[in-house]
Protein backbone atom coordinates (compact mmCIF):
# COMPACT_ATOMS: atom_id res chain seq x y z
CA UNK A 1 -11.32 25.27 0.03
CA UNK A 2 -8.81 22.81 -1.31
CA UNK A 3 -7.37 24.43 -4.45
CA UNK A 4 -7.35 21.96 -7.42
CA UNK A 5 -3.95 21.15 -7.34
CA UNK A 6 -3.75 19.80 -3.46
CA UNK A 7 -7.75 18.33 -4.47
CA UNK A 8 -6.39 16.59 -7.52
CA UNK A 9 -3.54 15.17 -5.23
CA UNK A 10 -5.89 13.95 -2.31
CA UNK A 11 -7.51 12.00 -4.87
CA UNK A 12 -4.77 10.44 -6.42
CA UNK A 13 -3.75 9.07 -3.08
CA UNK A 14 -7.20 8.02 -1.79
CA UNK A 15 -7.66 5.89 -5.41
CA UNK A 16 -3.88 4.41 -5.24
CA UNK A 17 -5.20 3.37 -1.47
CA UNK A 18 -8.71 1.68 -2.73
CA UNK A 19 -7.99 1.28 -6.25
CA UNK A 20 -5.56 -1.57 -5.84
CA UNK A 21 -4.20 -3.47 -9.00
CA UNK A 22 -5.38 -0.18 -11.35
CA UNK A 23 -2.62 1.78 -12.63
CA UNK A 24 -2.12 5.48 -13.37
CA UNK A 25 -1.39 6.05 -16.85
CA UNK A 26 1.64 7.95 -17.81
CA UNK A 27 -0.01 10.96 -19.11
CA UNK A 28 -1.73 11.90 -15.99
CA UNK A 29 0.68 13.02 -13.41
CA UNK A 30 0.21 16.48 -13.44
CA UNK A 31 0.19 17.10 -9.62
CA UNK A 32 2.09 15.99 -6.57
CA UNK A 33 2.05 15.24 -2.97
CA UNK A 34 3.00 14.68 0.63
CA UNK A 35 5.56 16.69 3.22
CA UNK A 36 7.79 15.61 6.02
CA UNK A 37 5.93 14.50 10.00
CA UNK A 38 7.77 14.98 12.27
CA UNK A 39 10.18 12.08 13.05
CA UNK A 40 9.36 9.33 15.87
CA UNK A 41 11.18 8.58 18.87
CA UNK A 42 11.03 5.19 20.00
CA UNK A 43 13.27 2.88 22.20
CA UNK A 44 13.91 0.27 20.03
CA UNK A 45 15.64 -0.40 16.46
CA UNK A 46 18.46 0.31 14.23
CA UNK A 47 18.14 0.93 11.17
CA UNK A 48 19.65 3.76 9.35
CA UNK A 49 18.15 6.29 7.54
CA UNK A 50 20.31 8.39 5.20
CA UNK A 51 18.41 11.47 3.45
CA UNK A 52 20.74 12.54 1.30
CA UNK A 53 22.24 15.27 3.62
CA UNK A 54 23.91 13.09 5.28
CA UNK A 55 23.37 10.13 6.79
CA UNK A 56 22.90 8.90 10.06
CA UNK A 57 23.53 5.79 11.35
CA UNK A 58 22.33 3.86 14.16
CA UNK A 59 24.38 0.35 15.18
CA UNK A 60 22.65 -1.67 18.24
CA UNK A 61 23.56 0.00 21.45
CA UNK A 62 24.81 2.84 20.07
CA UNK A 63 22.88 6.67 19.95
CA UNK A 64 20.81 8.11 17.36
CA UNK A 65 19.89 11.49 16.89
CA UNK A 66 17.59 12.28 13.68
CA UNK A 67 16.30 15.80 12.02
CA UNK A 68 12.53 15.97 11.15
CA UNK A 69 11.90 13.85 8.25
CA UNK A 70 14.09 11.26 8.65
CA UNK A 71 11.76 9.12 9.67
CA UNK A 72 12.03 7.84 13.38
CA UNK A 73 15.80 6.38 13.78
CA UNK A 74 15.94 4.87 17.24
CA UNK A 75 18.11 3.51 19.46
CA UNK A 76 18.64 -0.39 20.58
CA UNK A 77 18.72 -0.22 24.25
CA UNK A 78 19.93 -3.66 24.65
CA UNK A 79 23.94 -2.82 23.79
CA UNK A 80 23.88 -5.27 20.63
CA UNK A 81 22.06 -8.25 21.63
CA UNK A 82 20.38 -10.17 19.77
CA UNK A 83 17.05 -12.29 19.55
CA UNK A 84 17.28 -16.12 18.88
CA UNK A 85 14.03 -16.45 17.48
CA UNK A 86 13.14 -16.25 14.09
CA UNK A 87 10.25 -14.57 12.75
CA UNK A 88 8.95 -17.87 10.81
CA UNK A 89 4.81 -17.15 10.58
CA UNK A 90 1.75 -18.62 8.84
CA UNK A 91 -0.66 -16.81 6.32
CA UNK A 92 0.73 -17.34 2.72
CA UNK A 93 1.12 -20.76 0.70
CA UNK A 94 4.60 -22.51 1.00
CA UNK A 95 5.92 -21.01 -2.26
CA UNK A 96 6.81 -17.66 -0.82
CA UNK A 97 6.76 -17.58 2.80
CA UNK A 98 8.97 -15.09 4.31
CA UNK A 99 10.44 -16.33 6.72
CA UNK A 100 12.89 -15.35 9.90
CA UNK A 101 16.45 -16.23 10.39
CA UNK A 102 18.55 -16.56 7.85
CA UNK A 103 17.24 -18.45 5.71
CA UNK A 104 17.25 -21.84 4.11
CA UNK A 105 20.39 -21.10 2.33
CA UNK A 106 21.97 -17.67 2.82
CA UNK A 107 24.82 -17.27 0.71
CA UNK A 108 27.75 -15.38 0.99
CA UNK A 109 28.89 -12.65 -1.63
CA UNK A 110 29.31 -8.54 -2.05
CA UNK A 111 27.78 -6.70 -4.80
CA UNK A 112 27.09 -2.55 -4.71
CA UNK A 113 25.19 -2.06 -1.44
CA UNK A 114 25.83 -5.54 -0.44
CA UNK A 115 28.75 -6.15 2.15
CA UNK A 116 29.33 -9.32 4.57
CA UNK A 117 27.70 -7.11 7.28
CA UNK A 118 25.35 -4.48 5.74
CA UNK A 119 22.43 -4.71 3.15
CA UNK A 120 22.17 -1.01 1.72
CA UNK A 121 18.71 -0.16 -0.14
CA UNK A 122 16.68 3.17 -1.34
CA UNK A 123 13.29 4.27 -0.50
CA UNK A 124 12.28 7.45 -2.46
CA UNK A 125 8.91 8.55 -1.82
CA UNK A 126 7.31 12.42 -1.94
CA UNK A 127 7.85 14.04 1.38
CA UNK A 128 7.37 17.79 -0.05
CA UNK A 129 4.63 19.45 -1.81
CA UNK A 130 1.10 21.01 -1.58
CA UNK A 131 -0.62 17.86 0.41
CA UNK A 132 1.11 17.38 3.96
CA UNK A 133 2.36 14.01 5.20
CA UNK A 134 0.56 11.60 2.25
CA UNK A 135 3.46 9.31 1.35
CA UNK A 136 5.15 10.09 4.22
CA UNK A 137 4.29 6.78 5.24
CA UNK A 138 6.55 5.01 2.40
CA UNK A 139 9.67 6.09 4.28
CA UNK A 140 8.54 5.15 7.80
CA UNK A 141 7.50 1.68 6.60
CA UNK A 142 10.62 0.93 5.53
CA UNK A 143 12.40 2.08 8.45
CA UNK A 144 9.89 -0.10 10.60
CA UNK A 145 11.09 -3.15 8.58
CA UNK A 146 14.63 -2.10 9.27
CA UNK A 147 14.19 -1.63 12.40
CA UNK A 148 12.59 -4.91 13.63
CA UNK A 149 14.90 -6.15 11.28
CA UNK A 150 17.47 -5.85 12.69
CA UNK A 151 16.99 -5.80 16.14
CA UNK A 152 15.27 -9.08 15.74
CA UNK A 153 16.70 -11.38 12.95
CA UNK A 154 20.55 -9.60 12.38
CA UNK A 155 19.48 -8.66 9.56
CA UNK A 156 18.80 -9.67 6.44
CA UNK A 157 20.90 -12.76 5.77
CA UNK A 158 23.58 -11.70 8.90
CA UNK A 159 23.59 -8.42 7.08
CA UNK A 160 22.62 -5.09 8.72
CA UNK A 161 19.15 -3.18 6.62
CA UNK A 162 20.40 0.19 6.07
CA UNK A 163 17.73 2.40 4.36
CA UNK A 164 18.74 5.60 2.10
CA UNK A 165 16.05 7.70 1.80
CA UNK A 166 15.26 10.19 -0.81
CA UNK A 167 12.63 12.89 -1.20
CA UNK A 168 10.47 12.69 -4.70
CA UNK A 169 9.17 16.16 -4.40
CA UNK A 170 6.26 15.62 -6.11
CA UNK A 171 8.14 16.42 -9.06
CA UNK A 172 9.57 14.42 -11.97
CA UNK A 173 13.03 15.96 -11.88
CA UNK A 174 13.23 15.42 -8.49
CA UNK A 175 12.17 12.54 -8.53
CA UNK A 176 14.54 10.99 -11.28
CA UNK A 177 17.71 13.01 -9.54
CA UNK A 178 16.88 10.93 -6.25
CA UNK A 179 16.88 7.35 -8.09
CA UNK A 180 20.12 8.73 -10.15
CA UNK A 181 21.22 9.50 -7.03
CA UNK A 182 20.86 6.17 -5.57
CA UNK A 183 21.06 3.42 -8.11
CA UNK A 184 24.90 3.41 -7.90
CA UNK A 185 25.22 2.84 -4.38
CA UNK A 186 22.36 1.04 -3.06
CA UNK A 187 21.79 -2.89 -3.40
CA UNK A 188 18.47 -2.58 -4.61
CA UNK A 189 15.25 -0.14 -4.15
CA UNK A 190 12.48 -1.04 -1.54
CA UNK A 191 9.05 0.13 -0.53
CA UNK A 192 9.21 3.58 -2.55
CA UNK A 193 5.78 4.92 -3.33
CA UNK A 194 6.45 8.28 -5.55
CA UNK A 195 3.78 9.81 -7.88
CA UNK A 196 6.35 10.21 -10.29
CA UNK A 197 7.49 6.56 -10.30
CA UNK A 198 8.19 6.74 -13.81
CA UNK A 199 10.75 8.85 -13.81
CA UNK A 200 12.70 6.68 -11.72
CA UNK A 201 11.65 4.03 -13.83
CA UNK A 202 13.43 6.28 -16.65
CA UNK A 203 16.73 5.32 -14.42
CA UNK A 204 16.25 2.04 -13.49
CA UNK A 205 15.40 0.93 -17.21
CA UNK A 206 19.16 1.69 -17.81
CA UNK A 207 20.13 -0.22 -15.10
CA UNK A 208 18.52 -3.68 -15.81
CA UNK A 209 20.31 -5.01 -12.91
CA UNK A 210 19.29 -3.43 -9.80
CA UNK A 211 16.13 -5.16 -8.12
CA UNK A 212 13.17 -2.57 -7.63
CA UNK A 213 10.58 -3.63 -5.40
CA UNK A 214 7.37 -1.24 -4.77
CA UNK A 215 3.87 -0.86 -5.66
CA UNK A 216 4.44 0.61 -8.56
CA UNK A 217 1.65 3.80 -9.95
CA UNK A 218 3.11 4.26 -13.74
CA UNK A 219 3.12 1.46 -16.44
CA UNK A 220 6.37 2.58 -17.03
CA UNK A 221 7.26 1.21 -13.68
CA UNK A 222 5.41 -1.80 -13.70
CA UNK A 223 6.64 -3.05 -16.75
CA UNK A 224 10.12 -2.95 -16.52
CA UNK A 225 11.72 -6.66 -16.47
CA UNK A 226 13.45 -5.93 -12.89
CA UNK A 227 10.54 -4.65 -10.95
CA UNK A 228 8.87 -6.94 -9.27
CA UNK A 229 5.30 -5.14 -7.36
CA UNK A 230 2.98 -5.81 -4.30
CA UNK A 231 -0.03 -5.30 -6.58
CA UNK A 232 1.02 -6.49 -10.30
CA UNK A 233 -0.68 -5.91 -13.43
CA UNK A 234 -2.16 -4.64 -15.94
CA UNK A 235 -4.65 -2.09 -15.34
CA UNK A 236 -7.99 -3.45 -14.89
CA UNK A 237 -10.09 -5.11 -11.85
CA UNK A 238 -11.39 -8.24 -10.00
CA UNK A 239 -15.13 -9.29 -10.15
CA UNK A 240 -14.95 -11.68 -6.97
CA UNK A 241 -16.58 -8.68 -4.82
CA UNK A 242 -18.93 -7.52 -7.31
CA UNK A 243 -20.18 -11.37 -8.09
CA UNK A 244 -20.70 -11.33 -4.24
CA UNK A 245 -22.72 -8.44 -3.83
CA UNK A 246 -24.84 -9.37 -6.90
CA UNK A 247 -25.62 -12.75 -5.11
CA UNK A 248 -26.81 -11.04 -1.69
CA UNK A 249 -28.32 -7.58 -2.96
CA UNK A 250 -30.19 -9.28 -6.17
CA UNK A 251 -31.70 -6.86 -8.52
CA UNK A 252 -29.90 -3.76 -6.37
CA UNK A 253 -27.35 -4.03 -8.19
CA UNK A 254 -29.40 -2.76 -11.47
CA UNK A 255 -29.74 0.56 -9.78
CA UNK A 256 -26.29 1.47 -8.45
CA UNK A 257 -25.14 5.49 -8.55
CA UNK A 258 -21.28 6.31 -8.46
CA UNK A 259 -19.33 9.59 -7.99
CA UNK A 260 -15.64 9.94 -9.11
CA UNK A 261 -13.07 12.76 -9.54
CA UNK A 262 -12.89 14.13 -12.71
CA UNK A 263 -9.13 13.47 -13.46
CA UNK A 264 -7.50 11.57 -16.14
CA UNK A 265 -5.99 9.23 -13.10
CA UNK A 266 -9.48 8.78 -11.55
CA UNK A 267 -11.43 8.35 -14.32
CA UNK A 268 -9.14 5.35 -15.96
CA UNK A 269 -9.48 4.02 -12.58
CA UNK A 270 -13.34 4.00 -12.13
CA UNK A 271 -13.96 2.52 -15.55
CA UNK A 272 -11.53 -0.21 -15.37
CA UNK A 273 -13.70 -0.65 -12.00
CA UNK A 274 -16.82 -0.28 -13.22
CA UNK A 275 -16.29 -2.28 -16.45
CA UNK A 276 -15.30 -5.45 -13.83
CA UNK A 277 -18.31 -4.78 -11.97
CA UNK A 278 -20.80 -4.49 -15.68
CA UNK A 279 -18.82 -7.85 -16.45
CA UNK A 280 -20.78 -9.88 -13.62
CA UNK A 281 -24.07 -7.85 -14.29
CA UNK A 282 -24.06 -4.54 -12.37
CA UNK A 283 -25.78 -1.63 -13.88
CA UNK A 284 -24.48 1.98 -13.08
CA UNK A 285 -27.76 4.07 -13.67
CA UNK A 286 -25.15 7.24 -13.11
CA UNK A 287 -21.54 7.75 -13.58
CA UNK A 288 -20.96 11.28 -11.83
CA UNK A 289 -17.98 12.55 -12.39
CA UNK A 290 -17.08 15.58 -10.00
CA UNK A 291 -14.33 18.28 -9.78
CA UNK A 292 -11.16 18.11 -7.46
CA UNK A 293 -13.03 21.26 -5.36
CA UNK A 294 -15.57 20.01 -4.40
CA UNK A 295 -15.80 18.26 -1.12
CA UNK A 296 -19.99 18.77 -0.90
CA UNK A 297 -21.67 16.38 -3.05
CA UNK A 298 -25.55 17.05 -1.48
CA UNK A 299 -26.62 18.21 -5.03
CA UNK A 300 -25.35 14.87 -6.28
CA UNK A 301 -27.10 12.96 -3.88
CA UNK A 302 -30.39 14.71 -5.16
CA UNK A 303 -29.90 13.60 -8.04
CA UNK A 304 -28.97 9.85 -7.26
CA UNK A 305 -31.41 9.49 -4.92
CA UNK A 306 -34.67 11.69 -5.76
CA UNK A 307 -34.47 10.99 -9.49
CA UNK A 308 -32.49 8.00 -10.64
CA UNK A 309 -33.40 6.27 -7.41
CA UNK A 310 -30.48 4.49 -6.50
CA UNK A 311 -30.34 1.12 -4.39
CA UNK A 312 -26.43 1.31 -3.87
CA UNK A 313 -23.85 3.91 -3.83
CA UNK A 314 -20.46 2.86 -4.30
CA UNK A 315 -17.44 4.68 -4.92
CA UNK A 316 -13.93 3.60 -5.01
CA UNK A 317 -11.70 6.30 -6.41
CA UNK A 318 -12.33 9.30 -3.68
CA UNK A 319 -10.61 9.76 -0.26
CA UNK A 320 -11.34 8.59 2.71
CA UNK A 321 -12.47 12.28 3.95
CA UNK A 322 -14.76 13.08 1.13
CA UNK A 323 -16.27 9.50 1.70
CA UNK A 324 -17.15 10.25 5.49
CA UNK A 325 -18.90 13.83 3.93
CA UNK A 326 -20.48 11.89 1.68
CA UNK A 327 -22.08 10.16 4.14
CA UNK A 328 -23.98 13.07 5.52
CA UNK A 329 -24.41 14.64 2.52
CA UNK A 330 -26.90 11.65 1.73
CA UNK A 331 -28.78 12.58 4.48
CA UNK A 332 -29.19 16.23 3.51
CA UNK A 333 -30.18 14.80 0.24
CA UNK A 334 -32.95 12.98 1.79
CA UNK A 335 -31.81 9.48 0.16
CA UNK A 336 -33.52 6.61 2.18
CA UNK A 337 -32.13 4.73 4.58
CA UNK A 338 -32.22 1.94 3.16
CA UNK A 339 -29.84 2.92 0.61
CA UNK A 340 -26.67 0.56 0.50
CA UNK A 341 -22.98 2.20 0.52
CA UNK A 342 -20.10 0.04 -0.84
CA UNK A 343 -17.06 2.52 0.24
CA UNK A 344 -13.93 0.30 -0.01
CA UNK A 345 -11.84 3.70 0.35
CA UNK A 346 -13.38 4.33 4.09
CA UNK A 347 -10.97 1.93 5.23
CA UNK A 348 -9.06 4.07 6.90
CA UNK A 349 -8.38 5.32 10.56
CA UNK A 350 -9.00 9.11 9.48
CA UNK A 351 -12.72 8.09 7.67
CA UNK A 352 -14.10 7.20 11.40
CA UNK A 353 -11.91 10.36 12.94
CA UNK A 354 -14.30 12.51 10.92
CA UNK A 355 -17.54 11.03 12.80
CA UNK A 356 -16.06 12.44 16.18
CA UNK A 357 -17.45 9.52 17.95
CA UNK A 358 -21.00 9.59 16.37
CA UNK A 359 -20.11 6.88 14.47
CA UNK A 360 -23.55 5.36 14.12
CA UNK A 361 -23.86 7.37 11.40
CA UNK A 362 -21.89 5.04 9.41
CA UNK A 363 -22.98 1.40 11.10
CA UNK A 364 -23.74 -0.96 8.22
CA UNK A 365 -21.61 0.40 5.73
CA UNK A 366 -19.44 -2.07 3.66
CA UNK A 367 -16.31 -2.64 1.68
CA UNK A 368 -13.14 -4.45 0.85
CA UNK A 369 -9.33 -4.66 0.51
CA UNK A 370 -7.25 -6.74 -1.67
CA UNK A 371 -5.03 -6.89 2.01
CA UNK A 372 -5.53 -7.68 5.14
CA UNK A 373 -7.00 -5.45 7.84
CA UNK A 374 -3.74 -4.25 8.57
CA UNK A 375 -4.49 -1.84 11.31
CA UNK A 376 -7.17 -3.89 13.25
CA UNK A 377 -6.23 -5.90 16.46
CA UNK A 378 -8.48 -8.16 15.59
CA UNK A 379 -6.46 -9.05 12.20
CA UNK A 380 -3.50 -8.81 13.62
CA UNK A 381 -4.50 -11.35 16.97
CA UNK A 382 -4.56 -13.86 13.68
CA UNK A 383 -1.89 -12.72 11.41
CA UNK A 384 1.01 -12.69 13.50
CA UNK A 385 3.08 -10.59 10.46
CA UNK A 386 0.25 -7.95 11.08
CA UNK A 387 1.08 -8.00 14.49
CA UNK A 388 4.54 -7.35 13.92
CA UNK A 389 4.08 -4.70 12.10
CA UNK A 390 1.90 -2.69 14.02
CA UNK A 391 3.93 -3.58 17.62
CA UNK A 392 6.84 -2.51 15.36
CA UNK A 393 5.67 0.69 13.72
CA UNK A 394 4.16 1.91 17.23
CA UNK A 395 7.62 1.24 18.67
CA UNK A 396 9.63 3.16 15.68
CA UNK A 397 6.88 6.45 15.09
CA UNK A 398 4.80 6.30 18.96
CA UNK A 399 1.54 7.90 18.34
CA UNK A 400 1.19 8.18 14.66
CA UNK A 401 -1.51 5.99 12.73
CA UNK A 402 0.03 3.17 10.49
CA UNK A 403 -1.23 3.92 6.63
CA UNK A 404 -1.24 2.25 3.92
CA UNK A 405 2.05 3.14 2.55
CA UNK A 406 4.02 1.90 5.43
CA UNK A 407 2.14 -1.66 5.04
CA UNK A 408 3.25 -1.92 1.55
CA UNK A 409 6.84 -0.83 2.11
CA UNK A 410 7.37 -3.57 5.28
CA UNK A 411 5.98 -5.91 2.94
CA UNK A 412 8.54 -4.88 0.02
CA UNK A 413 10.86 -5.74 2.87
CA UNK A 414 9.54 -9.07 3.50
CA UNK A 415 9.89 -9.80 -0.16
CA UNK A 416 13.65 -9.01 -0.49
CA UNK A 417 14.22 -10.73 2.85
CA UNK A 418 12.77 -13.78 1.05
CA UNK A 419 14.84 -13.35 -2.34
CA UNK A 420 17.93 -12.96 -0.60
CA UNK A 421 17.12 -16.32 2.11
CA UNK A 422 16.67 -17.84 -1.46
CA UNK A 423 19.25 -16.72 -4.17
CA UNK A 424 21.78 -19.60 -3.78
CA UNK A 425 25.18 -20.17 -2.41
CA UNK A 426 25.75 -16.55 -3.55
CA UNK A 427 24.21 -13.60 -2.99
CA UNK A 428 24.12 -10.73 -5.77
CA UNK A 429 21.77 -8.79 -7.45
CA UNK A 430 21.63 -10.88 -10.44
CA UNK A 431 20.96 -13.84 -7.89
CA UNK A 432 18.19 -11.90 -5.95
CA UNK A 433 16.47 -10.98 -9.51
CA UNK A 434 16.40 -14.66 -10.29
CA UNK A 435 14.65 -15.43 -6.67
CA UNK A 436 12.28 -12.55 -7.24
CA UNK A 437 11.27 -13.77 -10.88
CA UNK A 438 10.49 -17.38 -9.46
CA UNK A 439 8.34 -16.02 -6.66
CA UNK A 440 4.61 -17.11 -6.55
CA UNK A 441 1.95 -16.71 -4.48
CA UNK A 442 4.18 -14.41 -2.07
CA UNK A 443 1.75 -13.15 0.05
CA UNK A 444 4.09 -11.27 3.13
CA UNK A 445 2.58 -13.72 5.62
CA UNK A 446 -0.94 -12.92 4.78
CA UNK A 447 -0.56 -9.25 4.61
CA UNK A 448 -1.28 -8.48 1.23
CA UNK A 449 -3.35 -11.10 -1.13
CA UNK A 450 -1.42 -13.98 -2.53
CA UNK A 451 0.00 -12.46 -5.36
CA UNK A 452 3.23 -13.30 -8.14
CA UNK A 453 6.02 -9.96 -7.64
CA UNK A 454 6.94 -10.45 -11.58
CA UNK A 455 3.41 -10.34 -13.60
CA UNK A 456 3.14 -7.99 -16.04
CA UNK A 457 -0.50 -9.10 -16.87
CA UNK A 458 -2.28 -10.75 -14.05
CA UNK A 459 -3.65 -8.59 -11.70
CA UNK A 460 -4.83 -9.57 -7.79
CA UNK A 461 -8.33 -11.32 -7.57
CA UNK A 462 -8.07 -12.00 -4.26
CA UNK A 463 -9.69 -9.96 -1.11
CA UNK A 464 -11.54 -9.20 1.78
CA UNK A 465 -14.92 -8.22 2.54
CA UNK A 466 -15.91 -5.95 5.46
CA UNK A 467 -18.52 -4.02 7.46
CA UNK A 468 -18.42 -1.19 10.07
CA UNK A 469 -20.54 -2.17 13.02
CA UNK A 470 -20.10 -1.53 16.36
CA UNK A 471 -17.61 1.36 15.99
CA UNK A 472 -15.10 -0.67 13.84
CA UNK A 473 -14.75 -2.51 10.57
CA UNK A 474 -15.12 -5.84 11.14
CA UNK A 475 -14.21 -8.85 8.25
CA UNK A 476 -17.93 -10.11 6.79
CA UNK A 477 -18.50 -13.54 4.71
CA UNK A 478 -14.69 -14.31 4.54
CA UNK A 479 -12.93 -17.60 5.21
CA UNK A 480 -11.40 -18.33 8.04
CA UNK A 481 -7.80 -16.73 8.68
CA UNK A 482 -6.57 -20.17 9.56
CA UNK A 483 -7.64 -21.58 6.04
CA UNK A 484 -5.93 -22.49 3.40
CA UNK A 485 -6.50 -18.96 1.63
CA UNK A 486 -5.15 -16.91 4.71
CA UNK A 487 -8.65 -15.55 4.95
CA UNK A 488 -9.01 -14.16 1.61
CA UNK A 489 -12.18 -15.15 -1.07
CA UNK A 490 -10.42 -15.57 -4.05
CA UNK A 491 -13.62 -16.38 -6.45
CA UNK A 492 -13.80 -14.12 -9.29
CA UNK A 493 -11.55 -13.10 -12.00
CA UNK A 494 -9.02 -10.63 -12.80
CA UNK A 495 -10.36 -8.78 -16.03
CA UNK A 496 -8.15 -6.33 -18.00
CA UNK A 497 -9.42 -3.18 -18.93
CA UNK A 498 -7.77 -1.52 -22.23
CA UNK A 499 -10.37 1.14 -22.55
């Protein structure tokens, strides 16, 4: 049995995954997680990865040796050449494309981290502690970016991505020593995803000038005027999904059941949810709230099902494992088949891992993400930036599956690539800071929903539905990729929660 410390961790991962644009508040981190996979070997790339016990660098042509957890260094075959083509793609509106090359007007300039050949940044994210490999995927994102990059573009502006990497451990201490650590040497900070984010934010507040780009999990960290997030503001939720459902389900949506953890995190999380989804008319006939232990929730579903009889299930701030037994727990409860699940959080490649192939089990059960479909072919065939990534990722960490955390940190990368193409005749931090503040509508090619880096209020409305048929979840009732949203429904409203 999970004890309640690792449970309580699981959780806050598998809610930061689903819950997107809800915050943790600052008086809930009272547990931590992750630990270090092993590190990938790959043929191509070059960034450099520097741990803190010593770095090791990897130039184009040259050899690369790394220790476990330091998060797949490879080694550029090609002795230093370069591709000519930029990495200019489609998905996003013209405001904040990232684009390849270098730019529209690269500057010249040095600043700390920033030379006329090398780009230095920090990535801390928790790679020790009681829940093995969760944010793991932070570090090896970045790397990816650096990686293709590099290989592909020269950099960032002509200037070689070099990523230091730091290890949160779960803990706030250890966490603030890494961005102490860091914040004097490093141009800016990039893709970190730490439970304890704000006690780096306790560093960075003191250093007003250094750019910090991540999806941030305290308010302490969203708020502060340099950080600039891939899911901004203020805790609440969207109602675009919920007005959907409402229109095809009817009066189902009068008789909906929900089960969250019951953690401080979780809970703020489910009823800034479920107060979006009451907005537009739902009616939660049950609220369960259920302890970190427990990974059988049968007696629930007795409850949902042969008393309050539920039409829907949904939950949003679980994990991705206890949504797959949830599943057949519903089935030892004897709810009907007819019942509807709404499980944003089973989008993920472990949910379907836990059917071992029987997987029509699950057929018909539906969701969405405020991003793309980032590990689907299918996605990717149409999102070329998706494509990148996973070719890219596959290359840097060969057989390990591409999570969350690594999509948000490429896509912190895409966002300083585009504030440093766009900070003038000279490039600083306090140049950068003004690109990132102007930014609108920055989407990362149509990775993530169009969405402004520097809001402190506005949260994301926009996202995408889905359904699990066939074996795999496939986009349902959304625009066309090729559209002017980039494939996202962006009806609805963003609707603070201060609960």
């Amino acid at each position: 049995m999970r004890t309640p410390r690792a449970a309580a961790l699981l959780v806050a991962a598998g809610l930061i995954a689903s819950a997107c644009g809800a915050r943790l508040p600052s008086d809930v981190h009272k547990q931590a997680q992750a630990a270090i996979l092993s590190s990938g070997n790959g043929s191509l790339g070059s960034g450099t990865t520097d741990t803190g016990s010593g770095s090791q660098p990897t130039l184009p042509g040259g050899s690369s040796t790394s220790s476990p957890g330091t998060g797949g260094v490879v080694t550029n075959p090609t002795t230093g050449q370069q591709s000519t083509g930029g990495t200019k793609t489609g998905g996003g509106p013209s405001t904040a494309p990232s684009s390849g090359g270098q730019g529209p007007s690269c500057g010249t300039g040095t600043d700390v981290g920033l030379t006329s050949s090398t780009v230095d940044v920090g990535t801390i994210a928790d790679v020790t502690g009681p829940v093995s490999g969760l944010f793991q995927g932070a570090e090896q994102g970045a790397v990816t970016f650096a990686n293709f990059i590099n290989n592909t573009n020269n950099g960032i502006c002509g200037r070689h991505l070099n990523v230091s990497y730091r290890d949160g451990g779960t803990s706030c201490t250890q966490t603030q020593n890494a961005a102490q650590s860091l914040v004097s040497k490093v141009f800016a900070f990039m893709g970190s995803f730490a439970l304890y984010d704000n006690c780096a934010a306790s560093v960075l507040k003191q250093h007003p000038t250094v750019p910090d780009i991540h999806d941030s999990l305290d308010p302490a960290a969203t708020t502060l005027a340099n950080h600039f997030d891939i899911e901004p503001g203020h805790l609440g939720y969207a109602t675009g999904m919920f007005e959907y459902y409402k229109r095809k389900y009817g009066s189902k949506v009068l008789h909906v059941g929900t089960i969250a953890e019951a953690l401080p995190s979780a809970l703020s999380k489910q009823h800034a949810i479920t107060n979006a989804a009451k907005s537009v008319g739902w009616k939660f006939v049950d609220e369960i709230d259920e302890q970190p232990t427990n990974s059988n929730f049968t007696q629930d579903f007795i409850k949902l099902c042969g008393r309050e009889h539920i039409q829907i299930f949904f939950t949003v701030t679980e994990n991705a494992q206890n949504a797959s037994a949830m599943i057949q727990n519903e089935n030892a409860a004897g709810c009907p088949k007819s019942l509807i699940n709404i499980m944003p959080i089973a989008y993920d490649q472990a949910f379907v891992d836990a059917f071992s192939g029987n997987t029509g089990a699950i057929n018909g059960l539906q969701g969405y993400n405020e991003y793309a479909m980032f590990f689907n072919k299918e996605d990717a065939a149409q999102i070329p930036e998706l494509k990148l990534l996973q070719e890219w990722y596959a290359r840097s960490y060969p057989g390990q599956p591409l999570n969350l955390y690594a999509m948000f940190a490429w896509a912190s990368g895409r966002m300083l690539q585009y504030a440093m193409e766009h900070a003038g005749p000279t490039i600083n931090r306090k140049t950068v800071l003004a690109a990132l503040r102007k930014m609108k509508n920055f989407s990362a090619n149509g990775m993530i929903a169009p969405e402004t880096p520097s809001s402190k209020t506005e949260g994301v409305h926009c996202y995408v539905l889905w359904q699990f048929t066939n074996g795999k979840f496939q986009r349902l009732d959304d625009p066309p990729i090729s559209g002017p949203t980039g494939g996202y429904r962006c009806d609805g409203k963003f609707v603070p929660y201060n609960g």
